[in-house]
PDB file of N, CA and C in Angstrom:
ATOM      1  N   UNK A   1      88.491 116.957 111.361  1.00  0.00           N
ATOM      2  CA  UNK A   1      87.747 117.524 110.260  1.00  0.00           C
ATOM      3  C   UNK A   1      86.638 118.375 110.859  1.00  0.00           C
ATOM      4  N   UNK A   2      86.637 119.344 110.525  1.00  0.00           N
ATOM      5  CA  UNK A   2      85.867 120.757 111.127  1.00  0.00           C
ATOM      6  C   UNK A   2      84.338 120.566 110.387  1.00  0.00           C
ATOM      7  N   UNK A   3      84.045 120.782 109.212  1.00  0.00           N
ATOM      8  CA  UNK A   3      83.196 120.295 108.222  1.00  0.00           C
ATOM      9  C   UNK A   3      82.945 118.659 108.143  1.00  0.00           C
ATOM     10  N   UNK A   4      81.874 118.738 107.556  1.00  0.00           N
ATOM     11  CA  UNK A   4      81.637 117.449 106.645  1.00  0.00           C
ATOM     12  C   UNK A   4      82.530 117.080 105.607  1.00  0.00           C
ATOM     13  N   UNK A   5      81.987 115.507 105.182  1.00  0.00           N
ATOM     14  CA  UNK A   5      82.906 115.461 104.074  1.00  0.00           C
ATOM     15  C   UNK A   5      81.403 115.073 102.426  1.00  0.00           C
ATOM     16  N   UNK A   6      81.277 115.703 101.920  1.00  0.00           N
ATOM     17  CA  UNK A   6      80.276 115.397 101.119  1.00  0.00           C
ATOM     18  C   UNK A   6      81.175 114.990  99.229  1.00  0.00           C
ATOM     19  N   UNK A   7      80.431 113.556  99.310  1.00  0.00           N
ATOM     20  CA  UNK A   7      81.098 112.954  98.503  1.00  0.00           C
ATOM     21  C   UNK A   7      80.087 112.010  97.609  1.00  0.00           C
ATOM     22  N   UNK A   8      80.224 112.477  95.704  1.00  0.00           N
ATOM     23  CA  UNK A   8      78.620 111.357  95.488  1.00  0.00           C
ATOM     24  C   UNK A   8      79.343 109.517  95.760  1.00  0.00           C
ATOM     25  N   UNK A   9      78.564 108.978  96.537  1.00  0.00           N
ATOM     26  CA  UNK A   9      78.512 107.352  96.493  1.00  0.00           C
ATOM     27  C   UNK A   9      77.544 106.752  95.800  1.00  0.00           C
ATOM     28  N   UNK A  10      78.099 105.299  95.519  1.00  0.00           N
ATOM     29  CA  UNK A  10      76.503 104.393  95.698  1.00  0.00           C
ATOM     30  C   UNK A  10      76.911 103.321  96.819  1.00  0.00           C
ATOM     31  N   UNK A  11      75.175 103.095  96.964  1.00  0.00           N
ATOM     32  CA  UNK A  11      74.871 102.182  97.451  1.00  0.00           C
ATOM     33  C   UNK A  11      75.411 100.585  97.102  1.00  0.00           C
ATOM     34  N   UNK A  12      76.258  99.907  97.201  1.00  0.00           N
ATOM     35  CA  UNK A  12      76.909  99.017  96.618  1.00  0.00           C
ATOM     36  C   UNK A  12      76.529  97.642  97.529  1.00  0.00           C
ATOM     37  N   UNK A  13      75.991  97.564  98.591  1.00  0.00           N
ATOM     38  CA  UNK A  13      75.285  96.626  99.504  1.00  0.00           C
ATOM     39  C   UNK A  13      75.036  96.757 100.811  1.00  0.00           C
ATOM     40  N   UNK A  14      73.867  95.978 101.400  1.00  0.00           N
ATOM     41  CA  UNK A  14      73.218  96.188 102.825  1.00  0.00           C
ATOM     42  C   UNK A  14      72.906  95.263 103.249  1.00  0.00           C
ATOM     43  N   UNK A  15      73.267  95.085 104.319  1.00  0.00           N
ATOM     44  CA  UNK A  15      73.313  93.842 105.177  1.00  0.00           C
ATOM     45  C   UNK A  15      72.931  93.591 106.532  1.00  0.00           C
ATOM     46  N   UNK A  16      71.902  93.244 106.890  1.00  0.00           N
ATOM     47  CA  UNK A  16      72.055  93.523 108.862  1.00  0.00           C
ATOM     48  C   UNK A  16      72.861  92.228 109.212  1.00  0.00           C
ATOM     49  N   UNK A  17      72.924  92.573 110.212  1.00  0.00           N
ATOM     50  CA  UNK A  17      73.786  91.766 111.239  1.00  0.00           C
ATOM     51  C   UNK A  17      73.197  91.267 112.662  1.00  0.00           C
ATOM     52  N   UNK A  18      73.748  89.881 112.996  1.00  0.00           N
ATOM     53  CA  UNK A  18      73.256  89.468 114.514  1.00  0.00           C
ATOM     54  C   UNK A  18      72.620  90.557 115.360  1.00  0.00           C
ATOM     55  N   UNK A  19      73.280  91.611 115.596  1.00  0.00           N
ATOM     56  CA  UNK A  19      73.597  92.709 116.844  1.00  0.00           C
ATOM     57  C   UNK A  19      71.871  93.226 116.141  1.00  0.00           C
ATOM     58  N   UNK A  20      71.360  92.790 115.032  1.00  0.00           N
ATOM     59  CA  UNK A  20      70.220  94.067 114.828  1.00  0.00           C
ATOM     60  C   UNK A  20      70.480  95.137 113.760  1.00  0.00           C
ATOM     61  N   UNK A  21      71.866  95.200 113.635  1.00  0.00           N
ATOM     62  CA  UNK A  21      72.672  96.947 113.418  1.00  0.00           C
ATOM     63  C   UNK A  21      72.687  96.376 111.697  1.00  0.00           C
ATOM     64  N   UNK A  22      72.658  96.832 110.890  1.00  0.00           N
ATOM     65  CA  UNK A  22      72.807  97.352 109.370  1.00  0.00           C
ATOM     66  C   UNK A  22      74.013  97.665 109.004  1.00  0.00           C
ATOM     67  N   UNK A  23      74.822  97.150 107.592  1.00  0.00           N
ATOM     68  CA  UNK A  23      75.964  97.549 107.463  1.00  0.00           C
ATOM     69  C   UNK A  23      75.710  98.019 106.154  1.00  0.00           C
ATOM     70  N   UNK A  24      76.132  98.587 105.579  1.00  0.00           N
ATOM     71  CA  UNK A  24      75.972  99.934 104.139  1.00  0.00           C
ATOM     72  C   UNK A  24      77.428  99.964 103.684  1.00  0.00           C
ATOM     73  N   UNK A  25      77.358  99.058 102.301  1.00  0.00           N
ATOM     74  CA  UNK A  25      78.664  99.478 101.249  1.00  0.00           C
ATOM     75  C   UNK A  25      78.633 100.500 100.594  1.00  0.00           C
ATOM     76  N   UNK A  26      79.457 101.261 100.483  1.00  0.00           N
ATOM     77  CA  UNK A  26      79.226 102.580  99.917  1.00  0.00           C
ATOM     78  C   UNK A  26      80.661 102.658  98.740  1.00  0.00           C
ATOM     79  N   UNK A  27      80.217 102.472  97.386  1.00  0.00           N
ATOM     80  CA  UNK A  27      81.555 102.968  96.928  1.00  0.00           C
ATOM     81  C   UNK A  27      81.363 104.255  96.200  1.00  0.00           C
ATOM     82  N   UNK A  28      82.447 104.841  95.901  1.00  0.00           N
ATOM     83  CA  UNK A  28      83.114 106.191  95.387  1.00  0.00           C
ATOM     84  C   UNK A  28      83.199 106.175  93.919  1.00  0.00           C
ATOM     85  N   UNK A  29      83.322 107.284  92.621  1.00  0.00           N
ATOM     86  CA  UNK A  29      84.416 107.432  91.989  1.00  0.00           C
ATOM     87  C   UNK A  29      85.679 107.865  92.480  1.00  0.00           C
ATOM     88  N   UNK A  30      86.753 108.104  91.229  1.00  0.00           N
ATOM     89  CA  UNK A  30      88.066 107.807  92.272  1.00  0.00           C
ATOM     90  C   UNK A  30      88.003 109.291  92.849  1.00  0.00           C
ATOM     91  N   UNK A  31      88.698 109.108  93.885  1.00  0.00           N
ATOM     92  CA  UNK A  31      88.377 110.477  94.798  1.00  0.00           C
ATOM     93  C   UNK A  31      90.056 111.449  94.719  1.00  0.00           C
ATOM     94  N   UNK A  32      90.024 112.579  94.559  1.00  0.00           N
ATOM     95  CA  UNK A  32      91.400 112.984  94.949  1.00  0.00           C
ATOM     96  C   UNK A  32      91.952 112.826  96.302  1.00  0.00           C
ATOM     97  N   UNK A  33      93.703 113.078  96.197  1.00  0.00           N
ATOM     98  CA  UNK A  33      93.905 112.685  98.013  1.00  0.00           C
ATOM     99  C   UNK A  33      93.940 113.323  98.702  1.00  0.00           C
ATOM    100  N   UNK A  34      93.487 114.634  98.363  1.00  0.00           N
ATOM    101  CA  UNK A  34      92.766 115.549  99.931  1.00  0.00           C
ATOM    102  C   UNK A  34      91.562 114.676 100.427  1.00  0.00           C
ATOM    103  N   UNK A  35      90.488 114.188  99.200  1.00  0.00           N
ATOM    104  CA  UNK A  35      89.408 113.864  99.500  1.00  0.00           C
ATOM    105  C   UNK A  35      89.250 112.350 100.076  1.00  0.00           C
ATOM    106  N   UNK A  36      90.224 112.025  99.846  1.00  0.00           N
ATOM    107  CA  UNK A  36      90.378 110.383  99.972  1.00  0.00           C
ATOM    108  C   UNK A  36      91.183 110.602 101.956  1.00  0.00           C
ATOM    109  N   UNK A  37      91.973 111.247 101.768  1.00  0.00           N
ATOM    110  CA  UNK A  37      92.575 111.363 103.088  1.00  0.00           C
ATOM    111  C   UNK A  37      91.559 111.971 104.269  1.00  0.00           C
ATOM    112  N   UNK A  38      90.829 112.816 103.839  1.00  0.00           N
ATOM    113  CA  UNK A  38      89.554 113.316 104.652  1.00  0.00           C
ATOM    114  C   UNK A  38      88.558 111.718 104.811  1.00  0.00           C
ATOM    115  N   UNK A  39      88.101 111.229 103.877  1.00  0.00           N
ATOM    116  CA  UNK A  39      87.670 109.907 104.225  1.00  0.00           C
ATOM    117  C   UNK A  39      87.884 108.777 105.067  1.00  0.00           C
ATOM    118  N   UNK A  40      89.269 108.802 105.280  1.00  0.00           N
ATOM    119  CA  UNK A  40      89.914 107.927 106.302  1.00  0.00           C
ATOM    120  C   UNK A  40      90.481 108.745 107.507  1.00  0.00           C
ATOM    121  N   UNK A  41      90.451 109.685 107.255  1.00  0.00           N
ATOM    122  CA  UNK A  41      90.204 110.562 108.457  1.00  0.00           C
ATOM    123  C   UNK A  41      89.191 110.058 110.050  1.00  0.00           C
ATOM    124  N   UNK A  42      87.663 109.741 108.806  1.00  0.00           N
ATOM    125  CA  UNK A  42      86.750 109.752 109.583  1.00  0.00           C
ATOM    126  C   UNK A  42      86.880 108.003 110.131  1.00  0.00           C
ATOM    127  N   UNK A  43      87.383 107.466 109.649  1.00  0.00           N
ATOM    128  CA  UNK A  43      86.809 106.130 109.138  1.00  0.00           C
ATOM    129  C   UNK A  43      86.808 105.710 110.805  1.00  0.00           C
ATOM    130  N   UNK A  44      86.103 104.675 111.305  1.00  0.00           N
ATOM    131  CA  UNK A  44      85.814 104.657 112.826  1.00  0.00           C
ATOM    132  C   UNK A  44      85.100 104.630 113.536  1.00  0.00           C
ATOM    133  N   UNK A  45      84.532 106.445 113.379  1.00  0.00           N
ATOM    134  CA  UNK A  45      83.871 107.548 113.550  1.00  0.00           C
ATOM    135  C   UNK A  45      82.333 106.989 113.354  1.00  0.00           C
ATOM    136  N   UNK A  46      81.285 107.538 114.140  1.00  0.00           N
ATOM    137  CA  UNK A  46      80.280 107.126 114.037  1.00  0.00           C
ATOM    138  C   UNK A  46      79.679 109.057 113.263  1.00  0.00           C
ATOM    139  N   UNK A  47      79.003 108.632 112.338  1.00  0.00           N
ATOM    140  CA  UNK A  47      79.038 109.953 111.513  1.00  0.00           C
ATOM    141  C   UNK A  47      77.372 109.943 110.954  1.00  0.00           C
ATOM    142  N   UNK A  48      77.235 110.673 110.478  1.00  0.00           N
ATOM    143  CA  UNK A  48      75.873 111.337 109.758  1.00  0.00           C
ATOM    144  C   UNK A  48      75.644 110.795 108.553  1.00  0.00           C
ATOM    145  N   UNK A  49      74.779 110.704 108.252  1.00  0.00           N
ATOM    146  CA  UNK A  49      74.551 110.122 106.517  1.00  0.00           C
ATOM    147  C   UNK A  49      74.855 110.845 105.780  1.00  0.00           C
ATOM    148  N   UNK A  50      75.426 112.103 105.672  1.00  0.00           N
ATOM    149  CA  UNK A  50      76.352 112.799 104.901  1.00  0.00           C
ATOM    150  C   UNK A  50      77.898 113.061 105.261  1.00  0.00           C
ATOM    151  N   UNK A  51      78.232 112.178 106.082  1.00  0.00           N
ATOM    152  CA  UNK A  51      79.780 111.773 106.194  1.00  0.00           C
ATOM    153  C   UNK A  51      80.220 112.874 106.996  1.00  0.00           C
ATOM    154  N   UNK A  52      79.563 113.071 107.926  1.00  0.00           N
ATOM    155  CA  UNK A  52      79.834 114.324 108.956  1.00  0.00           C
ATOM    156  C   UNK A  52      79.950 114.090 111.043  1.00  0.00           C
ATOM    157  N   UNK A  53      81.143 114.142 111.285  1.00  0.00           N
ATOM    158  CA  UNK A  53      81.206 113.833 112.347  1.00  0.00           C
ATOM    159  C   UNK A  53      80.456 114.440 113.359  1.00  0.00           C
ATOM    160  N   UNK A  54      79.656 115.817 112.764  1.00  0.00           N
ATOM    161  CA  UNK A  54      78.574 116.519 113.499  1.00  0.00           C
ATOM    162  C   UNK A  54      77.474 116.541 113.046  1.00  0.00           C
ATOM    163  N   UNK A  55      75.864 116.545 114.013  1.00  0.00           N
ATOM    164  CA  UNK A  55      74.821 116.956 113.445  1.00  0.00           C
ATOM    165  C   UNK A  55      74.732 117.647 112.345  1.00  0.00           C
ATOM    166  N   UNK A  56      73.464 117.277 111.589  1.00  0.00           N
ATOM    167  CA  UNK A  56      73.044 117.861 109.887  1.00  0.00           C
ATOM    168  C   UNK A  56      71.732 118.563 110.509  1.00  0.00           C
ATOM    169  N   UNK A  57      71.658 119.718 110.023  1.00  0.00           N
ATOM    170  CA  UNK A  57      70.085 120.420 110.966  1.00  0.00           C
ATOM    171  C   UNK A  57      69.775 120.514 110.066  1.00  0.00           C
ATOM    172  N   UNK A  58      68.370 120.708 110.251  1.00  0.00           N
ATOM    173  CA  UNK A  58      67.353 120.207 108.635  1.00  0.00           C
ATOM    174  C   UNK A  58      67.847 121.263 108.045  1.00  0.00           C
ATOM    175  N   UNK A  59      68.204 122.601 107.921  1.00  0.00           N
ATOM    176  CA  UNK A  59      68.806 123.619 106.810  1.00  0.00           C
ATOM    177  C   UNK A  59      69.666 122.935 106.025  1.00  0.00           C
ATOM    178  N   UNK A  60      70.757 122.314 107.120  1.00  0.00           N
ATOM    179  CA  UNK A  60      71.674 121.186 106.221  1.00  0.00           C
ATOM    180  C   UNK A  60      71.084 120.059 105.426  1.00  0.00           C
ATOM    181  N   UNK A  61      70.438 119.455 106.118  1.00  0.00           N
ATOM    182  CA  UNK A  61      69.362 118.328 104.925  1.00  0.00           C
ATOM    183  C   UNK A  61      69.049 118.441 103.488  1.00  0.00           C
ATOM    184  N   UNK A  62      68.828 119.675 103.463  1.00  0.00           N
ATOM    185  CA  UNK A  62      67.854 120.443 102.481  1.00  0.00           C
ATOM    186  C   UNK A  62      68.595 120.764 101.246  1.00  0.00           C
ATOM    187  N   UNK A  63      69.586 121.110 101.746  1.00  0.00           N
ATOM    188  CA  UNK A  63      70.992 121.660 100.946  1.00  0.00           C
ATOM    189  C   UNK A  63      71.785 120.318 100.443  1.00  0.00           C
ATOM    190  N   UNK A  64      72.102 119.298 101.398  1.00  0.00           N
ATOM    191  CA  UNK A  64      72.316 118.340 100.735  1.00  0.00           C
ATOM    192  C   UNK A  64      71.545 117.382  99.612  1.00  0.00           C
ATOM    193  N   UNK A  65      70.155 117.178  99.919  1.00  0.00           N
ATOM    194  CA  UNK A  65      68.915 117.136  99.254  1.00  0.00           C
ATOM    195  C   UNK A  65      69.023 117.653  98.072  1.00  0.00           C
ATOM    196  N   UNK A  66      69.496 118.949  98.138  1.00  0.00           N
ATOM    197  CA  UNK A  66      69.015 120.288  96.793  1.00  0.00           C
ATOM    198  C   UNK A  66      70.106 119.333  95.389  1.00  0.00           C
ATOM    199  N   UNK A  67      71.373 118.695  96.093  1.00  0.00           N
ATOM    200  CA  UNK A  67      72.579 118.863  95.044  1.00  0.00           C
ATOM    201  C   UNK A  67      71.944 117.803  93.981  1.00  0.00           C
ATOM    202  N   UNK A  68      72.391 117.865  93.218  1.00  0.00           N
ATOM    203  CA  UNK A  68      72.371 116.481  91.958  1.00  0.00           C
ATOM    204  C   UNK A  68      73.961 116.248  91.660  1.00  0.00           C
ATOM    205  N   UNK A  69      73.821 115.022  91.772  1.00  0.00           N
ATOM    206  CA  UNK A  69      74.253 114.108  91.640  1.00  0.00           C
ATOM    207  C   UNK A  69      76.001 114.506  90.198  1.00  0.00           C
ATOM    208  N   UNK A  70      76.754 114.270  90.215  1.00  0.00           N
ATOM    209  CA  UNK A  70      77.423 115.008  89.151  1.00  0.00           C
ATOM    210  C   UNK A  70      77.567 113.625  88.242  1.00  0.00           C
ATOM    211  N   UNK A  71      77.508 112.252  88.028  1.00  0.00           N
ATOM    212  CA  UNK A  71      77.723 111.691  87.246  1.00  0.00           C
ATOM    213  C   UNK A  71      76.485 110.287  87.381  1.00  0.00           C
ATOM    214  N   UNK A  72      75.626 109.651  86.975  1.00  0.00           N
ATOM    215  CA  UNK A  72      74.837 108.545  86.966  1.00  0.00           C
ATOM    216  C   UNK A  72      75.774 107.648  86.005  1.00  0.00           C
ATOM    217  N   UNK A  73      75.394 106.069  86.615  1.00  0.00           N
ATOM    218  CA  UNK A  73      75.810 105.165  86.250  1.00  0.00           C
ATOM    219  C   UNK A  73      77.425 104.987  86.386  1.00  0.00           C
ATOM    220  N   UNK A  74      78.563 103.977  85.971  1.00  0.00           N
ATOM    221  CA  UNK A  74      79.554 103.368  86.042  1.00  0.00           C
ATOM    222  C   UNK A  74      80.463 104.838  85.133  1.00  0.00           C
ATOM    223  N   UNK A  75      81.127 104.804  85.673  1.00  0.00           N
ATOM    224  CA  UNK A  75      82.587 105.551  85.089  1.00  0.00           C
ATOM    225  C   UNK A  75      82.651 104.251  83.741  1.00  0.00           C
ATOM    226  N   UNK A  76      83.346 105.027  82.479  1.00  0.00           N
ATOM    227  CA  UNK A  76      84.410 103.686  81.805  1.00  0.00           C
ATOM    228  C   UNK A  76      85.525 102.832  82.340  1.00  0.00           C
ATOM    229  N   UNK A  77      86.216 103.658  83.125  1.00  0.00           N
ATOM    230  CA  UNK A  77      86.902 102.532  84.158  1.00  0.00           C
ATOM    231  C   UNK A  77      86.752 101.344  85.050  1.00  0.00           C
ATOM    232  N   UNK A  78      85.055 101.888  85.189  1.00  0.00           N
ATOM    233  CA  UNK A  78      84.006 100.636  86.004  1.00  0.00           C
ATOM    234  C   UNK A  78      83.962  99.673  84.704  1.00  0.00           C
ATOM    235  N   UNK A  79      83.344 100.485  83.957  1.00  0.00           N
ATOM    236  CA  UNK A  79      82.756  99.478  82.886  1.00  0.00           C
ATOM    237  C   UNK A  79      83.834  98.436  82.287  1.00  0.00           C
ATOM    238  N   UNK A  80      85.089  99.313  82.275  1.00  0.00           N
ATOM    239  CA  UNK A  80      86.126  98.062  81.441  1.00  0.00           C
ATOM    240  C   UNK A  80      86.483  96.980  82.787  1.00  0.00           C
ATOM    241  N   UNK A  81      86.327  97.335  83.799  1.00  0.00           N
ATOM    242  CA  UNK A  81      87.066  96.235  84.570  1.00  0.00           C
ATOM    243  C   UNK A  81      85.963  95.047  85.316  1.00  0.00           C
ATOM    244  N   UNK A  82      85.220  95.884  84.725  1.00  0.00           N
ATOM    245  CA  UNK A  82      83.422  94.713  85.031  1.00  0.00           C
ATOM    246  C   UNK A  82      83.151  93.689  83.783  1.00  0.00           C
ATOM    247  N   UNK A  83      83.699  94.195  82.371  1.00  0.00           N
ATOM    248  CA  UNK A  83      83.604  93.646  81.399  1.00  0.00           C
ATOM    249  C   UNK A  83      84.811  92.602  81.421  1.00  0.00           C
ATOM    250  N   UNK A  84      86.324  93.229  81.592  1.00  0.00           N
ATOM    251  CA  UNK A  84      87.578  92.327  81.538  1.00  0.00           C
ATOM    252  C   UNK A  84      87.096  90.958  82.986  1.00  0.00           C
ATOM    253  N   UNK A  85      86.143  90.975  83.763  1.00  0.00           N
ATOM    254  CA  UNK A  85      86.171  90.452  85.033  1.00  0.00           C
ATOM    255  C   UNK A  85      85.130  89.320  84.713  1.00  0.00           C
ATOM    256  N   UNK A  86      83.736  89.580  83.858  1.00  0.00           N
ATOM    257  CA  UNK A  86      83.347  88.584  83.597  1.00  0.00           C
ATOM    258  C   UNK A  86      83.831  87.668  82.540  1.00  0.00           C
ATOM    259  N   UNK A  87      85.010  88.325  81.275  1.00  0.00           N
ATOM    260  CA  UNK A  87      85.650  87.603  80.448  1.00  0.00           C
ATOM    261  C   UNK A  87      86.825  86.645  81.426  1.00  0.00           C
ATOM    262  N   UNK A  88      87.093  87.006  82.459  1.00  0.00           N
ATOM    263  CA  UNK A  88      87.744  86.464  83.395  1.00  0.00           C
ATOM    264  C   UNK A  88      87.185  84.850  84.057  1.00  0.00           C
ATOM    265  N   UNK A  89      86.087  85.310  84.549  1.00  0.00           N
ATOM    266  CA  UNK A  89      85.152  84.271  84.948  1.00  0.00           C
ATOM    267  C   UNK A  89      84.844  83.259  83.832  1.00  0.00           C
ATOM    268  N   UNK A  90      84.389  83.793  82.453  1.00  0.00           N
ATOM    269  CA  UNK A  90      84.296  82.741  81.454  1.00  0.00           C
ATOM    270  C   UNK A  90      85.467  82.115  80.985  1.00  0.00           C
ATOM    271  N   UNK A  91      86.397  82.552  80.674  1.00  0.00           N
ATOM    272  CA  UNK A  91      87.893  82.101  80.697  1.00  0.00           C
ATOM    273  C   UNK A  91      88.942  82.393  81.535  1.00  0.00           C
ATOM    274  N   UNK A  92      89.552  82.072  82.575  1.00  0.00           N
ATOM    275  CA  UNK A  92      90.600  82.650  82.556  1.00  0.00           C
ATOM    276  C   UNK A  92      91.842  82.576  82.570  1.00  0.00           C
ATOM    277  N   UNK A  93      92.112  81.908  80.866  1.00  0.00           N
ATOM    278  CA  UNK A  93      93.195  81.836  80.122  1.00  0.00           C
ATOM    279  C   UNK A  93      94.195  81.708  81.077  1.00  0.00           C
ATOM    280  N   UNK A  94      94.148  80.590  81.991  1.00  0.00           N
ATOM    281  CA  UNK A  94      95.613  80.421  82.757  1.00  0.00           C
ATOM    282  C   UNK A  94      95.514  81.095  84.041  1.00  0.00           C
ATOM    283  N   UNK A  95      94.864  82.810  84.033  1.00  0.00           N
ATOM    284  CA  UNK A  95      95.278  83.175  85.481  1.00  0.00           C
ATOM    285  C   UNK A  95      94.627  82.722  86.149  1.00  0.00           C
ATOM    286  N   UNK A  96      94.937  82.713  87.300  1.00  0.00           N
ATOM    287  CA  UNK A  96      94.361  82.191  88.817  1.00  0.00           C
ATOM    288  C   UNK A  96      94.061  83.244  88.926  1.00  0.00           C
ATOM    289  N   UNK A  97      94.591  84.479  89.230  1.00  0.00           N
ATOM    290  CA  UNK A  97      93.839  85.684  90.359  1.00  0.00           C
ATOM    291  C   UNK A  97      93.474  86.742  89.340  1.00  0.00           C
ATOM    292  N   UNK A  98      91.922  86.986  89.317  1.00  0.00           N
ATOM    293  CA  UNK A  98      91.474  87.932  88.525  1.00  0.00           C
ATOM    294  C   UNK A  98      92.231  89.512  88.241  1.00  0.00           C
ATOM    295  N   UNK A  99      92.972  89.605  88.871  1.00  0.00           N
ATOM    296  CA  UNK A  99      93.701  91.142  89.019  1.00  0.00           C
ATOM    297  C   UNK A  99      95.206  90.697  87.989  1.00  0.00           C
ATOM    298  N   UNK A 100      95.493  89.650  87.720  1.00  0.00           N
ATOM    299  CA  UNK A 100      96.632  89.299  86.884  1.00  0.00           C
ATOM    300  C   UNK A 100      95.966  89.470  85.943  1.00  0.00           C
ATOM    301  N   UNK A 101      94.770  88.789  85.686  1.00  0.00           N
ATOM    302  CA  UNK A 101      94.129  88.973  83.963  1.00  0.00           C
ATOM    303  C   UNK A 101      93.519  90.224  84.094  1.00  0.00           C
ATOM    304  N   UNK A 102      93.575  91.248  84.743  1.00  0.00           N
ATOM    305  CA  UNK A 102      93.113  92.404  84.289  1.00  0.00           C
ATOM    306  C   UNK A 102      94.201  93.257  84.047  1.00  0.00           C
ATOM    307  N   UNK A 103      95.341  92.917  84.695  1.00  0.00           N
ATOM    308  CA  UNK A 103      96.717  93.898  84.555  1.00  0.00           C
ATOM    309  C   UNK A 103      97.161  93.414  82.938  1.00  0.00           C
ATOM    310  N   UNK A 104      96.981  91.897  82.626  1.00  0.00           N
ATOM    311  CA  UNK A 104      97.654  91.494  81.271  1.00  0.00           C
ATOM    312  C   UNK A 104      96.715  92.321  80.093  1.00  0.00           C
ATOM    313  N   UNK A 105      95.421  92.293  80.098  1.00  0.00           N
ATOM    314  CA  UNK A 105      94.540  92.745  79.568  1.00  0.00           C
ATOM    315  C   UNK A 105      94.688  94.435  79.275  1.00  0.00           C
ATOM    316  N   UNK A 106      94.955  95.246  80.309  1.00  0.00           N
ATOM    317  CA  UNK A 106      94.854  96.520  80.132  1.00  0.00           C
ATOM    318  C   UNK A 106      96.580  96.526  79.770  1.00  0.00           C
ATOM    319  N   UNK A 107      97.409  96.105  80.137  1.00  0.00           N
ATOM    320  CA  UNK A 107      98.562  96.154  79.281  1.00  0.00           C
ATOM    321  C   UNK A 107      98.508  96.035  77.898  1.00  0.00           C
ATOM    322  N   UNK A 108      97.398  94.865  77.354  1.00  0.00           N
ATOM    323  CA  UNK A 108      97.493  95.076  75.847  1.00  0.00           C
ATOM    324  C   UNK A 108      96.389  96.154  75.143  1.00  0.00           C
ATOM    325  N   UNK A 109      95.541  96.684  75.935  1.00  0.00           N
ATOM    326  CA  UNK A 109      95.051  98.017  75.802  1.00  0.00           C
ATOM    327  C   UNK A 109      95.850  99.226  75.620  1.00  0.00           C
ATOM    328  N   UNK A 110      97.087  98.636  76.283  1.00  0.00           N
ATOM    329  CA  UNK A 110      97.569 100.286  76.654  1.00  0.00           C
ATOM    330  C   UNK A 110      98.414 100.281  75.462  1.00  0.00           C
ATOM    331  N   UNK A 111      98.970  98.752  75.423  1.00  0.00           N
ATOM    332  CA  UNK A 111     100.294  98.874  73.796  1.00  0.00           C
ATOM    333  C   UNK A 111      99.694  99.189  72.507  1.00  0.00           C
ATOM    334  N   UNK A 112      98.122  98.879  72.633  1.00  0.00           N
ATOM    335  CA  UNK A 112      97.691  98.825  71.245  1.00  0.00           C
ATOM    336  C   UNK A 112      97.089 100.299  70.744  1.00  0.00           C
ATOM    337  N   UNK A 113      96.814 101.330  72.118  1.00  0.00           N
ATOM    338  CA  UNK A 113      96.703 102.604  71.788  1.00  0.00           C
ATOM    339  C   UNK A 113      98.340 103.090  71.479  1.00  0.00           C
ATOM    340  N   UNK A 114      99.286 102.867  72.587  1.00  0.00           N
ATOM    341  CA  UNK A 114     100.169 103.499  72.467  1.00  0.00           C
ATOM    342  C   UNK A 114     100.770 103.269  70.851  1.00  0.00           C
ATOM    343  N   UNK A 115     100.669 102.110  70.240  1.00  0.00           N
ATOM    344  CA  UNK A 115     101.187 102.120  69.133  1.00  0.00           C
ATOM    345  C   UNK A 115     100.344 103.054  67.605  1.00  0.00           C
ATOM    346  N   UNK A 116      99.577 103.802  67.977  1.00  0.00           N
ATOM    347  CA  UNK A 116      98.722 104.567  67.066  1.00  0.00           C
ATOM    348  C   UNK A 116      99.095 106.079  67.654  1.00  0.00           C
ATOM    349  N   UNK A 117     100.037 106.445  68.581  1.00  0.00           N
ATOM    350  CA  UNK A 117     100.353 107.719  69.167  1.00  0.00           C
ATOM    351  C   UNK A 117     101.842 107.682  67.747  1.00  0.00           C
ATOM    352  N   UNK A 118     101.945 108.850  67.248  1.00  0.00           N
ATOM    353  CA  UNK A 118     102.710 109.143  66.409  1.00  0.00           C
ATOM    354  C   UNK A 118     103.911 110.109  66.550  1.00  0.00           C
TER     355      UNK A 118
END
């Protein structure tokens, strides 16, 4: 990767470790797969805080600095599977693995729109 890869994240958790060293969760909205494949590209890679396998010179800083942000807060896709996840935790109607009661769940999401498509 010739360029950077500039992508909005959050901060999703931080942690140091024995060694001293800091570890940084970073998640995404969903990314396309140029952009997703450039990501694991790097993955390894000891990189820049703007996801760049080369120096950021303060011109670059500045510019990254300048952008806003294109979306604040949770996608609806966050939101439904944060909502189906704690209805999970308070019940969960039989399943064992939270990803079964979210697949049964958005299945009856999906039949109950699809049945209002005409």
């Amino acid at each position: 990767m010739e360029k950077g890869l500039l992508i909005p994240a959050y901060v999703e958790g931080i942690r140091t470790r024995k060694d001293k060293t800091v570890a940084i969760t970073l998640g995404t909205n969903e990314l396309s797969h140029e952009k997703a494949g450039e990501l694991f590209s790097i993955n390894g890679q000891l990189i820049t805080a703007y996801l760049s396998v080369k120096d950021i010179s303060k011109e670059d800083q500045e510019i990254v600095d300048s952008i806003e942000p294109e979306q604040t807060g949770k996608t609806p896709s966050q939101r439904l599977r944060n909502v189906l996840f704690l209805l999970w935790k308070q019940n969960n109607e039989g399943f064992k693995d939270k990803n079964m009661h979210y697949e049964h769940h958005m299945d009856k999401i999906l039949d109950h729109l699809k049945s209002k498509i005409q």
